[in-house]
C-alpha atoms as a PDB file:
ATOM      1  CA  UNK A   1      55.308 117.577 131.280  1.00  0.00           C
ATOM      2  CA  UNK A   2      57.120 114.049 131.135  1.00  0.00           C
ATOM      3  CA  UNK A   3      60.639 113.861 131.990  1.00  0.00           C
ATOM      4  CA  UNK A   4      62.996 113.622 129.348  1.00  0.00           C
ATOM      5  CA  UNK A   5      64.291 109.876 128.398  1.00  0.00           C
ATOM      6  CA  UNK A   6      67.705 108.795 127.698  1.00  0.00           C
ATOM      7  CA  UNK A   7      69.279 106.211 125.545  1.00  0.00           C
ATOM      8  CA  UNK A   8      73.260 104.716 126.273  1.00  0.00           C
ATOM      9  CA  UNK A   9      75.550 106.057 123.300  1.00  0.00           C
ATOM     10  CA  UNK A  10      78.816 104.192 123.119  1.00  0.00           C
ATOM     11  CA  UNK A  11      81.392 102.689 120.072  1.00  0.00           C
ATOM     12  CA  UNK A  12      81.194  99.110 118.934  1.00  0.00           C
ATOM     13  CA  UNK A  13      84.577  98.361 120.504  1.00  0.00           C
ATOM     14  CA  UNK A  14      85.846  95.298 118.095  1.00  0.00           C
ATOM     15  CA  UNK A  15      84.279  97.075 115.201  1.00  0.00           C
ATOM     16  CA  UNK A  16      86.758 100.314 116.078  1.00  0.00           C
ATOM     17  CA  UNK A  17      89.265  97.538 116.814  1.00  0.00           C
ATOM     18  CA  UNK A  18      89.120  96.316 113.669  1.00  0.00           C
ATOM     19  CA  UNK A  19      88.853  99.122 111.539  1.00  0.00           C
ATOM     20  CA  UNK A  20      92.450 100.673 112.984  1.00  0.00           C
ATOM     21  CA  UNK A  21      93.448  97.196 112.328  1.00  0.00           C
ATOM     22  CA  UNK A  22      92.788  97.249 109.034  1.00  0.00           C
ATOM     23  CA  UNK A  23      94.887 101.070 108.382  1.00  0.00           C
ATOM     24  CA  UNK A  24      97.824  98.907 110.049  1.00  0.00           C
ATOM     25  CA  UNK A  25      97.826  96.066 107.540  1.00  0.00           C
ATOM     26  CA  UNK A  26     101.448  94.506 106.744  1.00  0.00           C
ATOM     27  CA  UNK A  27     103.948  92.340 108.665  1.00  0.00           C
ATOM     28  CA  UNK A  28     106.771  95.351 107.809  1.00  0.00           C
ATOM     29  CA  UNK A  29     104.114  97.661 109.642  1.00  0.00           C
ATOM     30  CA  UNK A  30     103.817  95.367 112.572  1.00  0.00           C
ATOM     31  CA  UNK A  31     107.870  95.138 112.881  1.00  0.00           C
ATOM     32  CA  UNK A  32     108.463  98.712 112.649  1.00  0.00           C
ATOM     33  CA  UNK A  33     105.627  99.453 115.471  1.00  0.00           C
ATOM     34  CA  UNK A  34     107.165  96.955 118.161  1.00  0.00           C
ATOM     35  CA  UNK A  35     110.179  98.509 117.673  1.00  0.00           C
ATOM     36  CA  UNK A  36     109.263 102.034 117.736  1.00  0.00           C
ATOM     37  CA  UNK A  37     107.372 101.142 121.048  1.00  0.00           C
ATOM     38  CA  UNK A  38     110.869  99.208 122.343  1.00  0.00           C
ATOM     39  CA  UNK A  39     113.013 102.726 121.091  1.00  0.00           C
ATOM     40  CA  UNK A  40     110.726 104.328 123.433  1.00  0.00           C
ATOM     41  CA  UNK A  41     111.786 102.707 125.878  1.00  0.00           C
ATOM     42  CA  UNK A  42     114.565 105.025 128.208  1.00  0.00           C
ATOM     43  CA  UNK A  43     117.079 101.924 128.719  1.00  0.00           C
ATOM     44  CA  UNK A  44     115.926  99.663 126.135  1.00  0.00           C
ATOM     45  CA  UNK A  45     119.267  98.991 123.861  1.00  0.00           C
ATOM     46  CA  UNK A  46     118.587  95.333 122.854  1.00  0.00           C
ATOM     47  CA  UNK A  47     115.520  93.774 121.340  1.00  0.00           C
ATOM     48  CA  UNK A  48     114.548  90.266 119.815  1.00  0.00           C
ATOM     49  CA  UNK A  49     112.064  87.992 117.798  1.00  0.00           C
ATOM     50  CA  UNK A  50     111.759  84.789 118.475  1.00  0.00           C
ATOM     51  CA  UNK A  51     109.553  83.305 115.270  1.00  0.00           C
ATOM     52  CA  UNK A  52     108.320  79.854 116.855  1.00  0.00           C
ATOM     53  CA  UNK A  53     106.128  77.490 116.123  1.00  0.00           C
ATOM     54  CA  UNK A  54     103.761  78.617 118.559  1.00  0.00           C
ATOM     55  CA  UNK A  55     104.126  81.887 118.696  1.00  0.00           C
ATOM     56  CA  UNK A  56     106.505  84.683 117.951  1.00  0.00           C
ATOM     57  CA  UNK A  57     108.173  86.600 121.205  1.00  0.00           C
ATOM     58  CA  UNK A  58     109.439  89.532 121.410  1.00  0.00           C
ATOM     59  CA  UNK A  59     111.761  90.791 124.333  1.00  0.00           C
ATOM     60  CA  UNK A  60     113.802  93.567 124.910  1.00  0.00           C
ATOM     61  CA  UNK A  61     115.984  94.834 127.919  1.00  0.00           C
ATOM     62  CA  UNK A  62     113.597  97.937 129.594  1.00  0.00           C
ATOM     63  CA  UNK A  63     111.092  97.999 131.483  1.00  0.00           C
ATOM     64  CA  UNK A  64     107.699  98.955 131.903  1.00  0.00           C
ATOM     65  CA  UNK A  65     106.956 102.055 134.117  1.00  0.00           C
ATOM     66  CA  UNK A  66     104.532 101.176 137.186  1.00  0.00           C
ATOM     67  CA  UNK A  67     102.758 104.100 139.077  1.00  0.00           C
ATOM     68  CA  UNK A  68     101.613 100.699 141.576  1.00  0.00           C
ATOM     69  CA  UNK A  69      98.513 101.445 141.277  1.00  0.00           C
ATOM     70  CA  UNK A  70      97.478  99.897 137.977  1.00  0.00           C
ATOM     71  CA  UNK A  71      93.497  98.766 138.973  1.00  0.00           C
ATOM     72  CA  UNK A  72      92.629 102.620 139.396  1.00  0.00           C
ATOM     73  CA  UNK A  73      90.747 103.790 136.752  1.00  0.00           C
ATOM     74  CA  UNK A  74      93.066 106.589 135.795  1.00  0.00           C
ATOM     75  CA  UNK A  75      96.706 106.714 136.277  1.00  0.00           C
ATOM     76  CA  UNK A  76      97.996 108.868 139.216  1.00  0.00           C
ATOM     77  CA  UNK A  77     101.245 110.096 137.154  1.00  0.00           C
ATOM     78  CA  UNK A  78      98.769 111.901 134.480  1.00  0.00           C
ATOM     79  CA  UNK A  79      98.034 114.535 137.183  1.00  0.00           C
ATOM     80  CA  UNK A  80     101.669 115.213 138.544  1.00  0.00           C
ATOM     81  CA  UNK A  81     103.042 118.181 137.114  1.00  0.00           C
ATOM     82  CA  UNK A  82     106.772 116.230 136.759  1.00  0.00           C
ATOM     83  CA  UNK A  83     105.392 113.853 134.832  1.00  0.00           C
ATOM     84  CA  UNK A  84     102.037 114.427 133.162  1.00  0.00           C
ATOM     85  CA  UNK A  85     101.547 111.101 131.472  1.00  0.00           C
ATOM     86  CA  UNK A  86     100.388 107.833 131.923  1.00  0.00           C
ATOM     87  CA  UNK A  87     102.701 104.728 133.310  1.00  0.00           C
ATOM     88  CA  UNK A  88     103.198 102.662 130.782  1.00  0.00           C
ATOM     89  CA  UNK A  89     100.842 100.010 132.414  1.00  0.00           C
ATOM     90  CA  UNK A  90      97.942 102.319 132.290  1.00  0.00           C
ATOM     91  CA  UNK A  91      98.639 102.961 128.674  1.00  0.00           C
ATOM     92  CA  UNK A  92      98.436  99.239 128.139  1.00  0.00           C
ATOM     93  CA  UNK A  93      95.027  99.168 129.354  1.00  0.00           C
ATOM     94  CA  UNK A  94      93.613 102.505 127.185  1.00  0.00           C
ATOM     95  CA  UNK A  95      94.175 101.503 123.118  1.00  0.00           C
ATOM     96  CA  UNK A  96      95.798 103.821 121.283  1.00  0.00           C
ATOM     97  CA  UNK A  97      94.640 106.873 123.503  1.00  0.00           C
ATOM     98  CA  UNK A  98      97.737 108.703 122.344  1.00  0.00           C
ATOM     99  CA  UNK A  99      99.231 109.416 126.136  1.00  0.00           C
ATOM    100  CA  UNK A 100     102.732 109.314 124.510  1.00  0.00           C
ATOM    101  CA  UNK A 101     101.974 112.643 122.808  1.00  0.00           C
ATOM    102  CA  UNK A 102     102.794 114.661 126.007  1.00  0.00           C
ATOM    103  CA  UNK A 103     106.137 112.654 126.907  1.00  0.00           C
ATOM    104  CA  UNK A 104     109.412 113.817 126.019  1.00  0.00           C
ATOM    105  CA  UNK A 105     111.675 111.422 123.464  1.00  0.00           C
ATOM    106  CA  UNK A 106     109.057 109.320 122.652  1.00  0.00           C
ATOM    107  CA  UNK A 107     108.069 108.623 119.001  1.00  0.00           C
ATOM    108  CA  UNK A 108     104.976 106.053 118.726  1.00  0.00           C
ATOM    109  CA  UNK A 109     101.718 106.158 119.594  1.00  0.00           C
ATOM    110  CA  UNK A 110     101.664 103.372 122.558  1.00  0.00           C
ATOM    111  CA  UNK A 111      98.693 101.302 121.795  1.00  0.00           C
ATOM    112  CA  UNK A 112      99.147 101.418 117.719  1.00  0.00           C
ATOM    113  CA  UNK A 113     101.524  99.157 117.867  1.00  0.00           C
ATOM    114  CA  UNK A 114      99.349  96.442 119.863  1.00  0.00           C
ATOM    115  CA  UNK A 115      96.901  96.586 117.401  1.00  0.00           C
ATOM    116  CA  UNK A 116      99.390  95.956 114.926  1.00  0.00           C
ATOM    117  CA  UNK A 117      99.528  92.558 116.150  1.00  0.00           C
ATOM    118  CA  UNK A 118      96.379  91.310 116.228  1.00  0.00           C
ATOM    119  CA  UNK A 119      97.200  90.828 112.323  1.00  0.00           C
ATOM    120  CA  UNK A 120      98.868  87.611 113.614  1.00  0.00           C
ATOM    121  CA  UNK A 121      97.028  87.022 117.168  1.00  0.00           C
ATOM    122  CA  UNK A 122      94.189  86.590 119.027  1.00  0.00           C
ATOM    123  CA  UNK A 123      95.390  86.579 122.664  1.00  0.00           C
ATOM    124  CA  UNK A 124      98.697  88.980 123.635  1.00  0.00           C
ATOM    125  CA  UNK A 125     100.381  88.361 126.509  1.00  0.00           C
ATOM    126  CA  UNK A 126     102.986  90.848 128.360  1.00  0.00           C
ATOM    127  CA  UNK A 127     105.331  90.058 131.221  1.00  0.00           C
ATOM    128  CA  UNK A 128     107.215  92.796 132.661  1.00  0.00           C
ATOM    129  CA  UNK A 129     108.093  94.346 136.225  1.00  0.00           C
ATOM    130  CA  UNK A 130     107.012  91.331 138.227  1.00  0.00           C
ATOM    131  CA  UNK A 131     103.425  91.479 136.455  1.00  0.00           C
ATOM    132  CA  UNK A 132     101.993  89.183 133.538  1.00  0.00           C
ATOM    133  CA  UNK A 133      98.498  90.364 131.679  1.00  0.00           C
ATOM    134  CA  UNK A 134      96.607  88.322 128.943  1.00  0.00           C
ATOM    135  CA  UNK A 135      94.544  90.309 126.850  1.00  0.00           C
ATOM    136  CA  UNK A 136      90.910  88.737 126.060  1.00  0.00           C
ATOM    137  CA  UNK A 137      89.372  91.656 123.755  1.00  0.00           C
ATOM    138  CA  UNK A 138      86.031  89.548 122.907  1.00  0.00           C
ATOM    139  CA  UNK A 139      85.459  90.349 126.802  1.00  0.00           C
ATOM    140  CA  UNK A 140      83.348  92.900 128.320  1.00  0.00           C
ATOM    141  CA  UNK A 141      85.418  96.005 129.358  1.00  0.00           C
ATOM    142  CA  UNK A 142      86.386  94.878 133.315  1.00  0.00           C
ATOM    143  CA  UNK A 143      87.113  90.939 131.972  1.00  0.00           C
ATOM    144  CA  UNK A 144      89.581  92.325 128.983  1.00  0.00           C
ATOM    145  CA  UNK A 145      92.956  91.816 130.921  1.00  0.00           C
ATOM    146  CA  UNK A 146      93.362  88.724 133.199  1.00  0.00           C
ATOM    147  CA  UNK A 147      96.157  89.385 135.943  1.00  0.00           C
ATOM    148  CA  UNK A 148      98.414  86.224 135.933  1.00  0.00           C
ATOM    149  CA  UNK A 149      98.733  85.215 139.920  1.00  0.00           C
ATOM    150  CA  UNK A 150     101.521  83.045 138.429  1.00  0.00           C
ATOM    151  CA  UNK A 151     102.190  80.198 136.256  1.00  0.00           C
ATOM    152  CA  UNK A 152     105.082  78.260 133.831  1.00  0.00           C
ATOM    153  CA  UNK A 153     105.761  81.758 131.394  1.00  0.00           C
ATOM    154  CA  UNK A 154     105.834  84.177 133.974  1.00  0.00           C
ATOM    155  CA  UNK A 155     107.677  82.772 136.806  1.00  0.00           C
ATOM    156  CA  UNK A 156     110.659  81.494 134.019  1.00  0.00           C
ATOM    157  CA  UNK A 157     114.097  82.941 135.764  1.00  0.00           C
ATOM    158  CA  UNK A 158     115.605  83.332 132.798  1.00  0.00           C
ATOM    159  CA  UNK A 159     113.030  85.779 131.627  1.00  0.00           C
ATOM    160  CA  UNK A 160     114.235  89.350 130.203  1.00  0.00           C
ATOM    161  CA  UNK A 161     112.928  92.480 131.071  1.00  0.00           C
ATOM    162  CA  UNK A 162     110.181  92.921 129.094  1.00  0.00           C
ATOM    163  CA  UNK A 163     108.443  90.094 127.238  1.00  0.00           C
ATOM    164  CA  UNK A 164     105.650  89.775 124.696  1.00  0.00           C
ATOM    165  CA  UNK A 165     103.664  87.103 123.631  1.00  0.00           C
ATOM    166  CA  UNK A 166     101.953  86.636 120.748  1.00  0.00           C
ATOM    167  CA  UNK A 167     100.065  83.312 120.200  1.00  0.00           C
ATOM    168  CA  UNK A 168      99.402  82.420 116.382  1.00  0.00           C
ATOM    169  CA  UNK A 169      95.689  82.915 115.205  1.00  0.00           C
ATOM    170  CA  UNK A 170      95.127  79.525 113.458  1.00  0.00           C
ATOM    171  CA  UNK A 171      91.231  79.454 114.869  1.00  0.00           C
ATOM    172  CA  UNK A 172      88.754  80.102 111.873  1.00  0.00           C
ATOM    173  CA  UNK A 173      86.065  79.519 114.403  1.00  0.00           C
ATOM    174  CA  UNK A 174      87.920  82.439 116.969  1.00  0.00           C
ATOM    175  CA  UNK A 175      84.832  85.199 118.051  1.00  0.00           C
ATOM    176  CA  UNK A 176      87.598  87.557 117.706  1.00  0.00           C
ATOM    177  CA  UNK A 177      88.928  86.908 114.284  1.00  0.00           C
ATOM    178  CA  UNK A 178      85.222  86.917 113.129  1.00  0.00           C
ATOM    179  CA  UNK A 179      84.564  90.462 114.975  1.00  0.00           C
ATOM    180  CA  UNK A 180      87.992  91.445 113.761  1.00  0.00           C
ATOM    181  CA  UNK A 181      87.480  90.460 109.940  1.00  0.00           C
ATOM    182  CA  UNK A 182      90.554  88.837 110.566  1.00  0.00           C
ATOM    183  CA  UNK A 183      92.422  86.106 108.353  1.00  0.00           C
ATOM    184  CA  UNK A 184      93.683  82.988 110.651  1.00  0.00           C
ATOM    185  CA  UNK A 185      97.562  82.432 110.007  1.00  0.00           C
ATOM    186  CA  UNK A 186      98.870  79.694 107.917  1.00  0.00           C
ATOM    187  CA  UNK A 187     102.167  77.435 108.498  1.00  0.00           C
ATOM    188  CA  UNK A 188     103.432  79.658 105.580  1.00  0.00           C
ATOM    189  CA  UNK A 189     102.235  82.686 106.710  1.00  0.00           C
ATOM    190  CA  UNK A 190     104.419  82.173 109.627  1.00  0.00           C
ATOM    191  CA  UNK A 191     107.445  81.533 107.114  1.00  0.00           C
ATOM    192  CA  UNK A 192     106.511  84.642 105.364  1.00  0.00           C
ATOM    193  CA  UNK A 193     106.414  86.942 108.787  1.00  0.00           C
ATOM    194  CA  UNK A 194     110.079  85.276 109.481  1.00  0.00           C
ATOM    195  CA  UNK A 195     111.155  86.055 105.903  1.00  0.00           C
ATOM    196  CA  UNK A 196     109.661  89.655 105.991  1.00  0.00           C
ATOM    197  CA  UNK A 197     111.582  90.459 109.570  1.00  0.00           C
ATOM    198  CA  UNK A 198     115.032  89.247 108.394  1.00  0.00           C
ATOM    199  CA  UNK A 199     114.201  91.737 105.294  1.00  0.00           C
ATOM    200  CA  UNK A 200     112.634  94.752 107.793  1.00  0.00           C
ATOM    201  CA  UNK A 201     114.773  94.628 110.583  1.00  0.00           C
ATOM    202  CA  UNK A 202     118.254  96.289 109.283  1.00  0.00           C
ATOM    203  CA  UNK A 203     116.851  99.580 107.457  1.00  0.00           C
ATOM    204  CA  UNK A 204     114.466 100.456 110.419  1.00  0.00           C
ATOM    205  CA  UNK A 205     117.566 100.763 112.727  1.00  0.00           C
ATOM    206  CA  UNK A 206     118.639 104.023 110.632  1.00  0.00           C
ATOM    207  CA  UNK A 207     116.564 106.949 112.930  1.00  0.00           C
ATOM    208  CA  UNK A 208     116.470 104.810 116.021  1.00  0.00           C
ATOM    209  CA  UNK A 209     117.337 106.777 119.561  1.00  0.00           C
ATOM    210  CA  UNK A 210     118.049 103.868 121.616  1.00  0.00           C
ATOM    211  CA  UNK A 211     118.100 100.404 120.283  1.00  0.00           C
ATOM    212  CA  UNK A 212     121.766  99.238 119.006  1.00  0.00           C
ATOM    213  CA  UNK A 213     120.715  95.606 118.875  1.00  0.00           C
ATOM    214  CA  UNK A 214     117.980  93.424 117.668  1.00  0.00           C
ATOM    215  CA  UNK A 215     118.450  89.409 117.108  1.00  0.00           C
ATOM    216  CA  UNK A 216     116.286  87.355 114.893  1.00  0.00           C
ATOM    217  CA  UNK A 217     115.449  84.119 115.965  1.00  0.00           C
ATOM    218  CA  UNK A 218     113.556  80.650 114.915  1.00  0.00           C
ATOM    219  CA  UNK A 219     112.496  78.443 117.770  1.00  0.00           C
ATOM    220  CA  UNK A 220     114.775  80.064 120.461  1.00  0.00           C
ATOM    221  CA  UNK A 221     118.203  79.346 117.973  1.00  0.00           C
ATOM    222  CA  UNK A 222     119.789  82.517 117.055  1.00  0.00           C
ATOM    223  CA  UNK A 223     119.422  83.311 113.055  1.00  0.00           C
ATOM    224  CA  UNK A 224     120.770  86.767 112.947  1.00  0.00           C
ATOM    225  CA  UNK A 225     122.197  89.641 114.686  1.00  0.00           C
ATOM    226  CA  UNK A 226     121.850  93.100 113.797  1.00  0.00           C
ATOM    227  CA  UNK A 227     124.036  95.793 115.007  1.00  0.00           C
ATOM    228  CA  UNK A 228     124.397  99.427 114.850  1.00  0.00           C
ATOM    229  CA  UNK A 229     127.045 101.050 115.371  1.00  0.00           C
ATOM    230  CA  UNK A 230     127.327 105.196 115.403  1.00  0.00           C
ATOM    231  CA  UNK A 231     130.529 107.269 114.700  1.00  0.00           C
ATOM    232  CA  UNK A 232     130.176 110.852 114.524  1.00  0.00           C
ATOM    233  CA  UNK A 233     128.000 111.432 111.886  1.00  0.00           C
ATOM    234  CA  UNK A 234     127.801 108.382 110.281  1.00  0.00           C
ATOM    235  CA  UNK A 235     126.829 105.028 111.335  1.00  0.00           C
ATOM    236  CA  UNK A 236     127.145 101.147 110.202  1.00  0.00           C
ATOM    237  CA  UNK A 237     124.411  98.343 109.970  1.00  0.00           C
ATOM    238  CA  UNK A 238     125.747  94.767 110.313  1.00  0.00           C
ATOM    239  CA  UNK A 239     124.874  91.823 110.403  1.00  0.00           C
ATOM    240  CA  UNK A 240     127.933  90.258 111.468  1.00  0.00           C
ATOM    241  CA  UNK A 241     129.248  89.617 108.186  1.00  0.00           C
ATOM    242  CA  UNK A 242     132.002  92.295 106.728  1.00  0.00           C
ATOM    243  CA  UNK A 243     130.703  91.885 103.237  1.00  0.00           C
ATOM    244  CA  UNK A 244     127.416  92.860 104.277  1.00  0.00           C
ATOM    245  CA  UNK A 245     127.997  95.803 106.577  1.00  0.00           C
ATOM    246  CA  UNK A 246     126.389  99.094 104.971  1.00  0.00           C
ATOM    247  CA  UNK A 247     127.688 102.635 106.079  1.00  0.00           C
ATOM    248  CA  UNK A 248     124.730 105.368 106.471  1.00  0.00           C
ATOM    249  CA  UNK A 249     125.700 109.284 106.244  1.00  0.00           C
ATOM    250  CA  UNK A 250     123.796 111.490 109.044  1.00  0.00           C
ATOM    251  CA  UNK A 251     122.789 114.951 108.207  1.00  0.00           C
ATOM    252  CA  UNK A 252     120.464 116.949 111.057  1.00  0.00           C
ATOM    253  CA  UNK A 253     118.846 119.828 111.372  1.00  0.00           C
ATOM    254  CA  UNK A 254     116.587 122.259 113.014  1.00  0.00           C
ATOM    255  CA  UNK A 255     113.501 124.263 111.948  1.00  0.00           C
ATOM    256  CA  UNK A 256     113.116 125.856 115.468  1.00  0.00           C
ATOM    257  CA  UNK A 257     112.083 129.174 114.106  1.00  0.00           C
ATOM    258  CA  UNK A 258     109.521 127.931 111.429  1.00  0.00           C
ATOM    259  CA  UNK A 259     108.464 125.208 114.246  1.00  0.00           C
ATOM    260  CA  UNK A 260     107.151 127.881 116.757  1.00  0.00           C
ATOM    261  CA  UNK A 261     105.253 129.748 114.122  1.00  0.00           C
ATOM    262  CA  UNK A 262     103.333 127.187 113.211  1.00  0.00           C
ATOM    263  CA  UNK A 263     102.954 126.226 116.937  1.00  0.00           C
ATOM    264  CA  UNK A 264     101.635 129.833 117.103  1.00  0.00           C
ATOM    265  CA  UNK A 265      99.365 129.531 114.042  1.00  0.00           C
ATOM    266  CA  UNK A 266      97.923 125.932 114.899  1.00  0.00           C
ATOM    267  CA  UNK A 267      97.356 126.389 118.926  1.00  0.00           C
ATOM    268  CA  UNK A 268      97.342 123.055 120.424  1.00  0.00           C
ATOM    269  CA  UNK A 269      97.448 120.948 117.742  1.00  0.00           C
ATOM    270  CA  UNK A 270     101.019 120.308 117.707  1.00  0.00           C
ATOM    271  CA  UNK A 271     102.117 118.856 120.760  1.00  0.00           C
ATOM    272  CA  UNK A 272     104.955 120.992 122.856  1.00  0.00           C
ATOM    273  CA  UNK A 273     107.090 117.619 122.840  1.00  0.00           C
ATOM    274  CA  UNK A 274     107.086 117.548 119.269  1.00  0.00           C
ATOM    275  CA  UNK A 275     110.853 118.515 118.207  1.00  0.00           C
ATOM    276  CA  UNK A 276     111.917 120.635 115.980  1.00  0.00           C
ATOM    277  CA  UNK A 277     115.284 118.738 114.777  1.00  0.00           C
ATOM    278  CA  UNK A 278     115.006 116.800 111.715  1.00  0.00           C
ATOM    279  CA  UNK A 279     117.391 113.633 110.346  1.00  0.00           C
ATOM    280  CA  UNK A 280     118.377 112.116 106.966  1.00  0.00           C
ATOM    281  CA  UNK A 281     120.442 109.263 106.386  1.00  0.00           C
ATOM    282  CA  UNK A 282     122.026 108.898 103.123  1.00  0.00           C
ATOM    283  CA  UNK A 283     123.682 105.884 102.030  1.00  0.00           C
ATOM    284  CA  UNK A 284     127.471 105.690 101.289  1.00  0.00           C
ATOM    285  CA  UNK A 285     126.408 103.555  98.476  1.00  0.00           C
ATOM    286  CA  UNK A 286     123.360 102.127  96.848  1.00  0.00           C
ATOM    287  CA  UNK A 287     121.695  99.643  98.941  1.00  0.00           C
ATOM    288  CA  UNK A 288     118.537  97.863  98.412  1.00  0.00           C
ATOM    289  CA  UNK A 289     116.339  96.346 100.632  1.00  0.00           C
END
């Protein structure tokens, strides 16, 4: 009797690549998951785009978590019992493998919000805790993220914490905007993202944890400044301007008893981090965005 053969059985990695893509569709969608990702964040209170003509950048003041051991295949911090999750390096590497789901204050799914931006670029860049990576996705799986030894971006001293860098997609002839289905970016689709974030970035402050602060910008000039500011139960979202400050009304509550019976009736498909507390914001007048 012949031994048995055996074929490889794997995913099409752009294909699955470009099918989340497509479910994430939307420069209000790509907005709200960058910030999400930033709220996550433990000290991250201040974030900022930077629309230029190159690019658009977005900073904010934390950090990324580094076990130091990044090259290993799996993160050391997933197996100690006081953690139990990926650093946030390692999730950087794994697309949207959904490690946040067993960390504690966190509300995205790291890795959705990367995708997000391939919408607008073909090549991200991140520079944080003393390392830069450039994704190449059209690569095979060890070439995907080149380590930066050091260059112009990354060894800037006036660099925040954490840095992102999204070149435009303006190549029609790009291998990954072909694999991706992916439309290249026009001069006016760059106006439109600009328009669309001076438009999305006030009402998604509302249900933030951490973020108080996040500046628009064109070409490194300021444009706008949005604030919020709690007190007690209610809050305020400014822009600077008196006239155009709006006043939010906070109302929480908690469905811990009905939350641990359907724990109890669905084992292990709700996550034990999930919480149980629940938040509306209702408007002190009627605002449209």
């Amino acid at each position: 009797m012949s031994a048995p053969q055996y074929l490889s059985r794997g995913i099409d990695y752009l294909g699955d690549l470009g099918a989340k893509l497509r479910d994430l569709q939307g420069y209000k969608t790509l907005a709200h998951e960058l910030i999400q990702n930033a709220d996550d964040v433990p000290v991250a209170t201040i974030m900022t785009f930077d629309v230029c003509d190159h690019a658009l950048i977005v900073d904010n003041n934390g950090i990324f978590s580094d076990c130091r051991q990044v090259a290993r295949h799996e993160c050391p911090w997933k197996k100690e019992p006081e953690k139990g999750h990926r650093c946030d390096f390692h999730r950087f590497r794994y697309v949207a493998a959904g490690d946040k789901r067993d960390q504690e204050g966190t509300t995205g799914a790291f890795g959705i919000g990367l995708i997000a931006v391939y919408q607008i670029t073909d090549q991200p860049e991140l520079i944080s805790a003393g390392r830069h990576w450039i994704l190449h996705e059209e690569q095979p799986e060890n070439k995907r993220v080149e380590v930066c030894v050091g260059c112009q971006k990354c060894n800037n001293k006036s660099l925040p914490n954490t840095r992102f860098i999204f070149p435009w997609a303006k190549d029609p002839q790009s291998l990954l905007r072909q694999d991706l289905r992916a439309e290249t970016l026009s001069e006016s689709d760059i106006e439109t993202l600009f328009k669309e974030l001076d438009h999305t970035l006030p009402p998604s402050m509302l249900f933030l944890k951490r973020l108080r602060t996040i500046e628009l910008k064109r070409n490194g000039q300021a444009y706008r400044l949005f604030q919020r500011f709690d007190e007690g139960d209610s809050l305020i979202l400014t822009d600077g301007h008196p006239s155009n400050d709006k006043v939010w009304h906070i109302l929480h509550g908690d469905f811990s008893n009905e939350a641990d019976l359907l724990r109890a009736k669905h084992t292990g498909r709700i996550e034990p981090k999930r919480s149980s507390q629940a938040t509306v914001a209702i408007p002190e007048e009627n605002y449209y965005y």
